[in-house]
C-alpha atoms as a PDB file:
ATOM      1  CA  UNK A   1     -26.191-287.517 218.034  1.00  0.00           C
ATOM      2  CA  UNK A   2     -24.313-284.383 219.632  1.00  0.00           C
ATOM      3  CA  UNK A   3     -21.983-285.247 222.878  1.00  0.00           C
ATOM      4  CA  UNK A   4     -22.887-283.928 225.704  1.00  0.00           C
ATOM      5  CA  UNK A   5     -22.234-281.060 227.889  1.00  0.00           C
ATOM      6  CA  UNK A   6     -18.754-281.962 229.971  1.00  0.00           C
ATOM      7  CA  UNK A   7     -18.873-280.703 233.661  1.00  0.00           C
ATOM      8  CA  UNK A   8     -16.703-281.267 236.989  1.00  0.00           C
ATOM      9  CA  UNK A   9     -17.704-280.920 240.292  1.00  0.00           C
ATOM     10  CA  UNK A  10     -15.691-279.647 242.875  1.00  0.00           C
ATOM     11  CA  UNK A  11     -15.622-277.708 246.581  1.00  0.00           C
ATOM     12  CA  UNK A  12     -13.747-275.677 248.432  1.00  0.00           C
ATOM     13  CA  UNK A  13     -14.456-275.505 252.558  1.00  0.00           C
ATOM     14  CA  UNK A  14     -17.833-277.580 251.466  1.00  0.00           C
ATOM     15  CA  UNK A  15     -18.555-273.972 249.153  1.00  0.00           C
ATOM     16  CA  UNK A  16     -19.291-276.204 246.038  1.00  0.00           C
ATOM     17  CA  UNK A  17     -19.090-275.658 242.400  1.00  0.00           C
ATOM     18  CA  UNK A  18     -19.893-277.261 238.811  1.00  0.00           C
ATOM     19  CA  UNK A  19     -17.223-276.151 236.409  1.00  0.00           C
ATOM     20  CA  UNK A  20     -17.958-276.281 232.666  1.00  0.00           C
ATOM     21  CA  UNK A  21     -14.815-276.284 230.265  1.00  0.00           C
ATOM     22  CA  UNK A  22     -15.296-274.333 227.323  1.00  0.00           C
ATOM     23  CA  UNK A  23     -12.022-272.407 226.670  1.00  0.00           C
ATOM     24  CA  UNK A  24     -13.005-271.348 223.177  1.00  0.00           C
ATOM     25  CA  UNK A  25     -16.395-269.574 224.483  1.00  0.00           C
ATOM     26  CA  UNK A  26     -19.219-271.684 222.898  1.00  0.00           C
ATOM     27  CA  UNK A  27     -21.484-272.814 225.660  1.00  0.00           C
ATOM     28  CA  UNK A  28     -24.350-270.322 225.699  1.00  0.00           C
ATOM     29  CA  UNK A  29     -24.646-270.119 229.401  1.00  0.00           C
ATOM     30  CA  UNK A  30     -27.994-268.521 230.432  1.00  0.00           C
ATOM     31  CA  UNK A  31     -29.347-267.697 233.654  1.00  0.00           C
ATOM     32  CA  UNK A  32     -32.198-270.248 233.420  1.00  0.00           C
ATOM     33  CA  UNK A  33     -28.909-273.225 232.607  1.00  0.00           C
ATOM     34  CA  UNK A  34     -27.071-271.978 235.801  1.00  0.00           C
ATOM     35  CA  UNK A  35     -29.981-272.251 238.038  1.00  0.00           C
ATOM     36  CA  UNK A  36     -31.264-275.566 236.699  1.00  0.00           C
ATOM     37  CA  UNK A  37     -27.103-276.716 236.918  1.00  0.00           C
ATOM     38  CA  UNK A  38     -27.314-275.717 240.692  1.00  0.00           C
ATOM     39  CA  UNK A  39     -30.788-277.267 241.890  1.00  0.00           C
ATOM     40  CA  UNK A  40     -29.696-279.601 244.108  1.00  0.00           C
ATOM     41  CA  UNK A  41     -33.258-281.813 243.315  1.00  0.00           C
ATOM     42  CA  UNK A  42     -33.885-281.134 239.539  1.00  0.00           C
ATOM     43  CA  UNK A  43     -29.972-280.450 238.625  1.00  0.00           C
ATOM     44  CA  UNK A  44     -26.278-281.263 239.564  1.00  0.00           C
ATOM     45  CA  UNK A  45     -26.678-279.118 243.061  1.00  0.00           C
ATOM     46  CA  UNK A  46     -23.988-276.612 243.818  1.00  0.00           C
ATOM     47  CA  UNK A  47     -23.374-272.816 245.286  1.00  0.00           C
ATOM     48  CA  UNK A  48     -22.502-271.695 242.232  1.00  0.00           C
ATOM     49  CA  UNK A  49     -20.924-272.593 238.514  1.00  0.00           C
ATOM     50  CA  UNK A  50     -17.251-271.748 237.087  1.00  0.00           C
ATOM     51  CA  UNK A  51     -17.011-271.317 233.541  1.00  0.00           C
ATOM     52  CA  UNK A  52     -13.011-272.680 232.750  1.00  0.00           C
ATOM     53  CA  UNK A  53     -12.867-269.876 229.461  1.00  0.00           C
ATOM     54  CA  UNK A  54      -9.938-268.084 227.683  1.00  0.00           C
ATOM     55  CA  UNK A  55     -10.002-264.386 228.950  1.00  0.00           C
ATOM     56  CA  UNK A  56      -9.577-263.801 224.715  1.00  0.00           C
ATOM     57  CA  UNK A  57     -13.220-265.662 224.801  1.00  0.00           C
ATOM     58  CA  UNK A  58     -15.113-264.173 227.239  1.00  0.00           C
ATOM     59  CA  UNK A  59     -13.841-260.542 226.110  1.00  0.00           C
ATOM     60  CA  UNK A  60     -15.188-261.105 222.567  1.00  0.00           C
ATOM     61  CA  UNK A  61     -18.768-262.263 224.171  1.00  0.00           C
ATOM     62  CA  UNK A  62     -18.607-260.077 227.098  1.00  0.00           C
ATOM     63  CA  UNK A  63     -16.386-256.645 226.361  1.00  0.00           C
ATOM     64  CA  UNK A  64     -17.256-255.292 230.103  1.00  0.00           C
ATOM     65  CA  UNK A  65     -14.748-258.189 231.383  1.00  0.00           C
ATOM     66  CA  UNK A  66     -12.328-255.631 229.273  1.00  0.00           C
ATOM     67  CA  UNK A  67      -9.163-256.385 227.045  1.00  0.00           C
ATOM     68  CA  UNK A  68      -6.787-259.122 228.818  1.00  0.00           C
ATOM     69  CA  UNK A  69      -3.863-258.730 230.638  1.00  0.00           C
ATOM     70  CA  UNK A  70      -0.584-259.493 229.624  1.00  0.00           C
ATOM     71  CA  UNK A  71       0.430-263.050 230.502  1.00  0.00           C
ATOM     72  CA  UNK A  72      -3.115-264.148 232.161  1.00  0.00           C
ATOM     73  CA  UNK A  73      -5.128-266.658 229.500  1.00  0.00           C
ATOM     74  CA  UNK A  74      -7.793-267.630 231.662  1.00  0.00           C
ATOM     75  CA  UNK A  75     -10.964-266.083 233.096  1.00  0.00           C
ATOM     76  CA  UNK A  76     -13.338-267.562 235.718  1.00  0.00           C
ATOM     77  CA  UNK A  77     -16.374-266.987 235.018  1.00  0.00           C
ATOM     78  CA  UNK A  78     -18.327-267.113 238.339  1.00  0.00           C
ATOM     79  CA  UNK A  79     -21.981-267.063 238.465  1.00  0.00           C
ATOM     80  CA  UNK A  80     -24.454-267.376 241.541  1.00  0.00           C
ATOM     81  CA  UNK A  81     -26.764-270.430 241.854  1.00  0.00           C
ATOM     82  CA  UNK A  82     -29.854-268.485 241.179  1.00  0.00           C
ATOM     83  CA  UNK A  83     -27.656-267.594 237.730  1.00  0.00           C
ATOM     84  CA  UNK A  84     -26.557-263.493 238.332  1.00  0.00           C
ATOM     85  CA  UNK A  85     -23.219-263.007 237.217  1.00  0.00           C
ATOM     86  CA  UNK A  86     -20.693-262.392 240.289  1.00  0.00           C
ATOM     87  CA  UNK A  87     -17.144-260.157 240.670  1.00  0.00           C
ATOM     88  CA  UNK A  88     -15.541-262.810 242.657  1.00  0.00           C
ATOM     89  CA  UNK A  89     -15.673-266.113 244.960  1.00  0.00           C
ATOM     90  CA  UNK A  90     -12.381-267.073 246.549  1.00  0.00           C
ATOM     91  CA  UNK A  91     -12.852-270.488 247.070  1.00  0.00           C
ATOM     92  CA  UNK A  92     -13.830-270.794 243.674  1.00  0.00           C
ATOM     93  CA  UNK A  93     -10.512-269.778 242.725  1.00  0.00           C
ATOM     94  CA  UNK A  94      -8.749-272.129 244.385  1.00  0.00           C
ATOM     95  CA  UNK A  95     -10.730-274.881 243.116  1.00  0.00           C
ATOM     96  CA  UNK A  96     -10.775-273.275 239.518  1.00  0.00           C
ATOM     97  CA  UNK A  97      -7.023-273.523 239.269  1.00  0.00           C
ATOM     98  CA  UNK A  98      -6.984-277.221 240.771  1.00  0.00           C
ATOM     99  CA  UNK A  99      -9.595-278.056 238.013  1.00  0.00           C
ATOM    100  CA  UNK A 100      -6.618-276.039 235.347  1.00  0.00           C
ATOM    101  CA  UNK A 101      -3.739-278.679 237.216  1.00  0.00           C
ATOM    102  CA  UNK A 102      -6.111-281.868 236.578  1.00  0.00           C
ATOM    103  CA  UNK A 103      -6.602-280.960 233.001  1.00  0.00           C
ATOM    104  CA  UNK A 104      -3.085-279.660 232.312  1.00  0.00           C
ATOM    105  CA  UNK A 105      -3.774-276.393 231.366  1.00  0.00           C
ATOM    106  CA  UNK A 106      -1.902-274.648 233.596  1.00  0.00           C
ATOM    107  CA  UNK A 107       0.462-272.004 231.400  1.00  0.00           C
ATOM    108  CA  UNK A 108       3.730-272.203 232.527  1.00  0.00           C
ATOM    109  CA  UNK A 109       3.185-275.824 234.502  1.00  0.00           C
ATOM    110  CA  UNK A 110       2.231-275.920 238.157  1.00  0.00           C
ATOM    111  CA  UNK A 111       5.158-275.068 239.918  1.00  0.00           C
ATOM    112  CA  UNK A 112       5.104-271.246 238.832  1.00  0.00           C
ATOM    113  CA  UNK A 113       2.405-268.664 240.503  1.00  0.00           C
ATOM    114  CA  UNK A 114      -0.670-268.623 238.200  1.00  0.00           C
ATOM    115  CA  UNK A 115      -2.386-265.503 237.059  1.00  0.00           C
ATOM    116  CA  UNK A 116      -6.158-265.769 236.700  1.00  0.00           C
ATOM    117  CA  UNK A 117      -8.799-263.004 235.472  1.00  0.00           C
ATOM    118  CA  UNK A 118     -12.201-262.466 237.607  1.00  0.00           C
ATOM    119  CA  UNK A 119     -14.369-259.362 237.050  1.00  0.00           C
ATOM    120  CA  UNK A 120     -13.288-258.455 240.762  1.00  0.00           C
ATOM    121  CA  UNK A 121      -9.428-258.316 239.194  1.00  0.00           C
ATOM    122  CA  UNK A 122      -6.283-260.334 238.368  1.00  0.00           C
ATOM    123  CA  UNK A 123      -5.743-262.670 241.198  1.00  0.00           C
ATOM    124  CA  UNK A 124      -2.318-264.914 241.447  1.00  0.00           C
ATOM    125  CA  UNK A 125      -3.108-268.254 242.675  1.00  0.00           C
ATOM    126  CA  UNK A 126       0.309-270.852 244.279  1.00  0.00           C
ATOM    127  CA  UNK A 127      -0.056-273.899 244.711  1.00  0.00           C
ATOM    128  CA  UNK A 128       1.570-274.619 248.209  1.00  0.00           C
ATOM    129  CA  UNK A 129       2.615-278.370 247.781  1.00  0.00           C
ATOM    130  CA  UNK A 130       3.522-277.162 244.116  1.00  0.00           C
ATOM    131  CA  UNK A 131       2.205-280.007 241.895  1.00  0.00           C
ATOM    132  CA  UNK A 132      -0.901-278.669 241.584  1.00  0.00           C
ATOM    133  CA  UNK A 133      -2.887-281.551 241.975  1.00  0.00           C
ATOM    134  CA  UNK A 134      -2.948-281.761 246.128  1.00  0.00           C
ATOM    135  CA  UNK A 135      -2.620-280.417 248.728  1.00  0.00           C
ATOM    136  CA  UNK A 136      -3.735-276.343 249.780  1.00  0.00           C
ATOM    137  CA  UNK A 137      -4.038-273.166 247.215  1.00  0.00           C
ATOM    138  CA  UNK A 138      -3.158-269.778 248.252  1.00  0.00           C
ATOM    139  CA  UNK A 139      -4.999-266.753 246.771  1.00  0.00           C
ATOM    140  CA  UNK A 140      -3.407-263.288 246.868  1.00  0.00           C
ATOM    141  CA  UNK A 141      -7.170-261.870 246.962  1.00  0.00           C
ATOM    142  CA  UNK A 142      -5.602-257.864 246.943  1.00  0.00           C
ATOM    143  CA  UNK A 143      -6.625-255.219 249.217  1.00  0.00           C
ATOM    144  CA  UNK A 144      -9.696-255.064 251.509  1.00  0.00           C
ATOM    145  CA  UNK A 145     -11.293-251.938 251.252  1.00  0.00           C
ATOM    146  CA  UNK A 146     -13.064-250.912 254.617  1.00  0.00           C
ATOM    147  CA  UNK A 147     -16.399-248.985 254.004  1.00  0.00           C
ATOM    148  CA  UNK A 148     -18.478-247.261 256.773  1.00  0.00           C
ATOM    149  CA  UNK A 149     -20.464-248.605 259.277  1.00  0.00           C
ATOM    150  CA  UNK A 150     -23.606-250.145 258.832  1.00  0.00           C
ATOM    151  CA  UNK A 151     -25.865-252.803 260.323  1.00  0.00           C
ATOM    152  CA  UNK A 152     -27.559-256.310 258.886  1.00  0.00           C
ATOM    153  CA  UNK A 153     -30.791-257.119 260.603  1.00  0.00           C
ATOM    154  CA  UNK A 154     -31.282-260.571 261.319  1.00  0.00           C
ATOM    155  CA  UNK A 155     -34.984-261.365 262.907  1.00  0.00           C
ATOM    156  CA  UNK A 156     -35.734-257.764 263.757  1.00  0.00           C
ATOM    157  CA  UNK A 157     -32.434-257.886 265.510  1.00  0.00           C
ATOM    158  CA  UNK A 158     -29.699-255.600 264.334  1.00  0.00           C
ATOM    159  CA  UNK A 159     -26.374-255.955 264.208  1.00  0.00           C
ATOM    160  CA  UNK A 160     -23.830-253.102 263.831  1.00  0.00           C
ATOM    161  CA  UNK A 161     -21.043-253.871 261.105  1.00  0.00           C
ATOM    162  CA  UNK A 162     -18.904-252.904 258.680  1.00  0.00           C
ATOM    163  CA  UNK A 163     -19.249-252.716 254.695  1.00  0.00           C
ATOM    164  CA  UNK A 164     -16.008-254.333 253.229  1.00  0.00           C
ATOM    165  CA  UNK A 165     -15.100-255.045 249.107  1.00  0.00           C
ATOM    166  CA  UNK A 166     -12.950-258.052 248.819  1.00  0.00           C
ATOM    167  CA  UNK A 167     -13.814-257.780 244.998  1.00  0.00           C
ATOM    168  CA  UNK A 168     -17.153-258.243 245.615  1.00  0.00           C
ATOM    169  CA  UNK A 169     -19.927-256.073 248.768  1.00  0.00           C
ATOM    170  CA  UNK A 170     -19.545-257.850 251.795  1.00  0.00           C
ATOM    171  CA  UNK A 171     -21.161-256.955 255.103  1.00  0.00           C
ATOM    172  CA  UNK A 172     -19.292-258.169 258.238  1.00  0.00           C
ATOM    173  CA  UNK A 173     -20.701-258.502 261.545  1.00  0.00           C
ATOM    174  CA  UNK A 174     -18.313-259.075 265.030  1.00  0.00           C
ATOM    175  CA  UNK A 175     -20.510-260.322 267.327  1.00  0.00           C
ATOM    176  CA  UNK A 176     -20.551-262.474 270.336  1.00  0.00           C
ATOM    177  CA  UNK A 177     -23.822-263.757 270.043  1.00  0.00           C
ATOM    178  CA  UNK A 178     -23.673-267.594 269.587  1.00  0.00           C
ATOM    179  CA  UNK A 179     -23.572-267.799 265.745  1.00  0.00           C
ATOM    180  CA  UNK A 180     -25.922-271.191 265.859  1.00  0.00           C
ATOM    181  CA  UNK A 181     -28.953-269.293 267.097  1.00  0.00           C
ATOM    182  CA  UNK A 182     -28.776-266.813 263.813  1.00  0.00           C
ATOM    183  CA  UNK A 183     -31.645-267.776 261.427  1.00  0.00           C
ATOM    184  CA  UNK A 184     -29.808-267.072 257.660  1.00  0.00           C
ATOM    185  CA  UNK A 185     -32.703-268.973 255.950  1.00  0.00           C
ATOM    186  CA  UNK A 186     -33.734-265.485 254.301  1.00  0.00           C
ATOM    187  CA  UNK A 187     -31.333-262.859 253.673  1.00  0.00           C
ATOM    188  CA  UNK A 188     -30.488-260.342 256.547  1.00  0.00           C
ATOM    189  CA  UNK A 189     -31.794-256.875 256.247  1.00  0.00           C
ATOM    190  CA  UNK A 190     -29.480-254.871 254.653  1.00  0.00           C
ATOM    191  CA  UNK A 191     -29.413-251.025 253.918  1.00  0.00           C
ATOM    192  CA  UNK A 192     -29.757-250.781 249.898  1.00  0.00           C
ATOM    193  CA  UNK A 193     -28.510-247.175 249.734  1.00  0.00           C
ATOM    194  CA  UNK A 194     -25.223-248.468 250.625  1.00  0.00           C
ATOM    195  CA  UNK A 195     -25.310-251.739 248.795  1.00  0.00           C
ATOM    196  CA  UNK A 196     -27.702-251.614 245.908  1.00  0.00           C
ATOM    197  CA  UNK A 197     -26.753-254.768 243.993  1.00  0.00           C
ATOM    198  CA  UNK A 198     -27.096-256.882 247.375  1.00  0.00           C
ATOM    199  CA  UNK A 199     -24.645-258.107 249.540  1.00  0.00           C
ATOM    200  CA  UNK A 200     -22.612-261.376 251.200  1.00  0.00           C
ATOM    201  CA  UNK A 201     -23.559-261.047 255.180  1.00  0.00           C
ATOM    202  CA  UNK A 202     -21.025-262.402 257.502  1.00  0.00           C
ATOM    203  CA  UNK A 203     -21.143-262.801 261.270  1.00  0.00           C
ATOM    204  CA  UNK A 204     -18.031-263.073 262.789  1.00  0.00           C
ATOM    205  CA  UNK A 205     -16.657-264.237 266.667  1.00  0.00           C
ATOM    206  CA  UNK A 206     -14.667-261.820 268.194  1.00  0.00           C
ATOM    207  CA  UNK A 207     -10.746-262.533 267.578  1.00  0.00           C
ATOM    208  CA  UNK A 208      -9.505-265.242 269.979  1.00  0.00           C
ATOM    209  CA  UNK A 209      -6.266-267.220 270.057  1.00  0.00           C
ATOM    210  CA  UNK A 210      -5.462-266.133 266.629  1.00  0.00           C
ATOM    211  CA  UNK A 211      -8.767-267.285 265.056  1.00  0.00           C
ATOM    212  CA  UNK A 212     -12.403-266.616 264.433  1.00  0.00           C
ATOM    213  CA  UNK A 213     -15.314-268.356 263.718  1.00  0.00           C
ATOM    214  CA  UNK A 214     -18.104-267.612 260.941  1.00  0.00           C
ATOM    215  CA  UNK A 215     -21.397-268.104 259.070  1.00  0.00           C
ATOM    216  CA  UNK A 216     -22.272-266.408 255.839  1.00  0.00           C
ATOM    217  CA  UNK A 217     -25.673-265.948 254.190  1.00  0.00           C
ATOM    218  CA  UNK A 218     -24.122-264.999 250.262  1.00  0.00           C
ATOM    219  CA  UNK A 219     -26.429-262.921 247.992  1.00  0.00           C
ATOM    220  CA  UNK A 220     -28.373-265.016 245.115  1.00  0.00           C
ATOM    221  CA  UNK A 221     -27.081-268.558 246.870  1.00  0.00           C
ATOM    222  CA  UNK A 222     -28.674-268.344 250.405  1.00  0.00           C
ATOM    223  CA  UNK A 223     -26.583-269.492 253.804  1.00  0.00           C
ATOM    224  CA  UNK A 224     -23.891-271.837 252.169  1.00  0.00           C
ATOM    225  CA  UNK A 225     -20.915-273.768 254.349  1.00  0.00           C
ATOM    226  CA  UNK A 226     -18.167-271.726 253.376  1.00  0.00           C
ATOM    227  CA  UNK A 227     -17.361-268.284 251.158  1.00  0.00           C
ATOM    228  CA  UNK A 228     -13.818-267.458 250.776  1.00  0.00           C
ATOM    229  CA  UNK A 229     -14.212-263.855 250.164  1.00  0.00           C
ATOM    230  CA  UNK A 230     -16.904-263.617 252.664  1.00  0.00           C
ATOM    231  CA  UNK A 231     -13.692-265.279 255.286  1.00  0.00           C
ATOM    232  CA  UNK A 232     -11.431-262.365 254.262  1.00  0.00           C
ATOM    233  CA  UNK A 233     -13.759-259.585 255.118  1.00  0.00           C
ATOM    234  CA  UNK A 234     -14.825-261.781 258.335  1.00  0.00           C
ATOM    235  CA  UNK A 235     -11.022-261.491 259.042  1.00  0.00           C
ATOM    236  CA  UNK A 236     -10.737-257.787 258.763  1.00  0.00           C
ATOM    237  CA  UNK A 237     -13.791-256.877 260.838  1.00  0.00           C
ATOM    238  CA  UNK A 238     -12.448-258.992 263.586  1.00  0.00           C
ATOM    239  CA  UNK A 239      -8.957-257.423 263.665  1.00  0.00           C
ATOM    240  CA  UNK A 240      -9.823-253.838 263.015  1.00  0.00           C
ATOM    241  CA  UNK A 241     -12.187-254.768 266.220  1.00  0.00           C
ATOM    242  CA  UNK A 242      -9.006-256.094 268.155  1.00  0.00           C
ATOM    243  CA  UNK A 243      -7.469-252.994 267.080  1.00  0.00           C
ATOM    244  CA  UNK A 244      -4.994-254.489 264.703  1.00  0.00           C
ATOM    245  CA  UNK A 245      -4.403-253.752 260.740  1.00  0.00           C
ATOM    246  CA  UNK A 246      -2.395-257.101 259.929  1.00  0.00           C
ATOM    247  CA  UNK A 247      -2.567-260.401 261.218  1.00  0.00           C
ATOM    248  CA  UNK A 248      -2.540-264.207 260.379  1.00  0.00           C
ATOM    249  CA  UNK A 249      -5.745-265.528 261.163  1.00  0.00           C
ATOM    250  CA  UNK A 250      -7.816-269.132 261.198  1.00  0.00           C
ATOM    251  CA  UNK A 251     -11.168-268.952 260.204  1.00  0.00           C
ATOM    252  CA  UNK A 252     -13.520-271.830 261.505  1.00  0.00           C
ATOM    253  CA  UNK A 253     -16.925-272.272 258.811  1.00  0.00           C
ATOM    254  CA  UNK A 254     -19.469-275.149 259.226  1.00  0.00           C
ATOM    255  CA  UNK A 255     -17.128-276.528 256.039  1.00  0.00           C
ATOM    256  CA  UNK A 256     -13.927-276.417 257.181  1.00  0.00           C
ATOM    257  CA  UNK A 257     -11.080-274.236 258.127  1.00  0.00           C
ATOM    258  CA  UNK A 258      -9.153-271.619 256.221  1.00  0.00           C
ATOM    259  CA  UNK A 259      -6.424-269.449 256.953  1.00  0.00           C
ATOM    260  CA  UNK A 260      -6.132-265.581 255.711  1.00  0.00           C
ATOM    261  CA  UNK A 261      -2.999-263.378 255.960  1.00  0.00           C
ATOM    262  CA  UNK A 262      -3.790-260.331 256.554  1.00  0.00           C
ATOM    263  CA  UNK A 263      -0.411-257.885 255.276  1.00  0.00           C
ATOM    264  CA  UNK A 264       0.192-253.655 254.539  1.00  0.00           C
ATOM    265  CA  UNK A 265       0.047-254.504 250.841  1.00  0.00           C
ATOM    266  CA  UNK A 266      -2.695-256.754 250.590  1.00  0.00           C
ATOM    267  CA  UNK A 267      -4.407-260.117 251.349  1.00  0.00           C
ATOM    268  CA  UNK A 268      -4.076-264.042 251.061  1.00  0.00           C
ATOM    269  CA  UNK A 269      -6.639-266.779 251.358  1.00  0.00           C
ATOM    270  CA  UNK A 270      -5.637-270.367 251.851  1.00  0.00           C
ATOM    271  CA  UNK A 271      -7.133-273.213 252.017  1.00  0.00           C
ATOM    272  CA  UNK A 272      -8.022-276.901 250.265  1.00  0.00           C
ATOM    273  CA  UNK A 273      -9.580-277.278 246.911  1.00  0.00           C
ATOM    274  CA  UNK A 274     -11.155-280.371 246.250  1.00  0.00           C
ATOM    275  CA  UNK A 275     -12.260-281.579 242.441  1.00  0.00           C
ATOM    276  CA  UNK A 276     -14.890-284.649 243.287  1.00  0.00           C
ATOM    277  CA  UNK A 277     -15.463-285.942 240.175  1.00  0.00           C
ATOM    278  CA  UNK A 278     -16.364-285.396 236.080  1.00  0.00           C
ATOM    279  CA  UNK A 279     -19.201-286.197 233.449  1.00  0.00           C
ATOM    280  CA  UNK A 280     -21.575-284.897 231.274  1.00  0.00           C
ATOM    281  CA  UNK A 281     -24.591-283.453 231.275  1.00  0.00           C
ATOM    282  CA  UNK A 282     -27.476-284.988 228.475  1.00  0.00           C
ATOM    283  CA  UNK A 283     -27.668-282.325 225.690  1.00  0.00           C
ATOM    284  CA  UNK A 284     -31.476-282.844 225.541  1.00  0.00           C
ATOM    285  CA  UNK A 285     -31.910-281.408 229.571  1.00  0.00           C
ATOM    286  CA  UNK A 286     -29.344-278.794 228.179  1.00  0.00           C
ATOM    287  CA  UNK A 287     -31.017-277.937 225.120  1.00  0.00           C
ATOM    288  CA  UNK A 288     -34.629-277.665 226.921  1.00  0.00           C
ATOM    289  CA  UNK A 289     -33.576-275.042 228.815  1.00  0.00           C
ATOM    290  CA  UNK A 290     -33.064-271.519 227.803  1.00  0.00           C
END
């Protein structure tokens, strides 16, 4: 009888994940598995999955990942619950890395910066109590390119934002209309000249006291609690609409709070990671799907 499928489950913020070890590349992960892995009534239930694989793996199975770089073995390989393939998910980092701590597979052990591969770019991960194991992760989650101005239409209701790439399309919204009475059960309207692969909506408070507070709807997932990119480009609509380029900033979601530097050479993330527990899926509900 073959074992089963191992799996963890973890969150970040309440953004959750199943994570499915297979350094050596030999799960075939389809579409169909990812969804069925995410159901929260016919599967496991989660915002998205994290493949834990060698960068060498994924390249050979995937070459538009391209050749690794020097010094990063692993790749996370982030898909969306309704199974599209995703650039990047910043709380899935953090919790990806915690996962690498728990199973020991962290490179050069967990008190040195950790290099991991995403198809949204190299991102170096620190653990801030430094075992690895507890405690907050930082991200360095690069640059924040702004785009132009734009609108998502919630209801019939627009509102004016900007177009931001963390990695991955984001549209943020700085609003001061009370972010409970937004209806994010379907996907805000978006314009799909500017973003024709979709894109992560965020509505933002306006910058007060050093913080913010936000909701996201994230394209192929729905409204979830938290998205960590989605909190980055939250955090520079709302200080390019104070009028400032840098800033420290504390970002309220309905899952928790998170902190994002904002700096002249790029952007960090913080915030917990939390693994909740391991097991394994049957191989016969594995193998039925396809």
């Amino acid at each position: 009888m073959e074992p089963g499928i191992r799996f963890a489950k973890g969150h970040g913020t309440e953004n959750d994940f199943v994570l499915l070890p297979d350094p050596d590349g030999t799960l075939d992960l389809t579409a169909e598995r990812v969804a069925a892995l995410c159901d929260r009534r016919r599967g496991l239930g989660a915002d998205g999955v994290l493949r834990v694989i060698r960068w060498t793996a994924l390249e050979a199975e995937d070459a538009s990942v391209g050749d690794p770089r020097p010094g990063v073995e692993w790749f996370m390989d982030y898909r969306n619950a309704d199974g599209t393939v995703a650039e990047m998910c910043g709380n899935g980092v953090r919790v990806y890395a915690r996962y690498l701590a728990h199973r020991g597979w962290l490179p050069d052990g967990p008190a040195a910066e950790l290099r991991l591969g995403t198809r949204g770019g190299v991102r170096t991960v620190r653990f801030v109590d430094g075992d690895g194991l507890g405690g907050e992760v930082a991200v360095g989650m690069g640059p924040g390119w702004i785009g132009p101005a734009t609108t998502a239409t919630v209801n019939g209701h627009a509102f004016p934002g900007i177009a931001v790439d963390v990695g991955n399309p984001h549209l943020a919204c700085v609003t001061e209309v009370a972010l409970d009475s937004l209806d994010l059960t379907v996907p805000p309207g978006h314009d799909p000249a500017l973003f024709p692969h979709g894109v992560n909506v965020e509505f933002v408070t306006p910058l007060r006291d050093g913080t913010v507070m936000m909701r996201v709807h994230e394209r192929g997932v729905g409204e979830t609690r938290s998205c960590g990119t989605g909190t980055v480009a939250a955090v520079l609509a709302a200080l390019r609409q104070a009028g400032a380029d840098t800033g420290t900033v504390g970002v309220g979601t309905r899952g928790g709070r998170l902190r994002v530097t904002v700096g002249a050479d790029g952007t960090i993330l913080q915030g917990p990671a939390v693994l909740v527990g391991e097991g394994e899926l049957e191989r016969s509900w594995w193998d039925a799907l396809c």
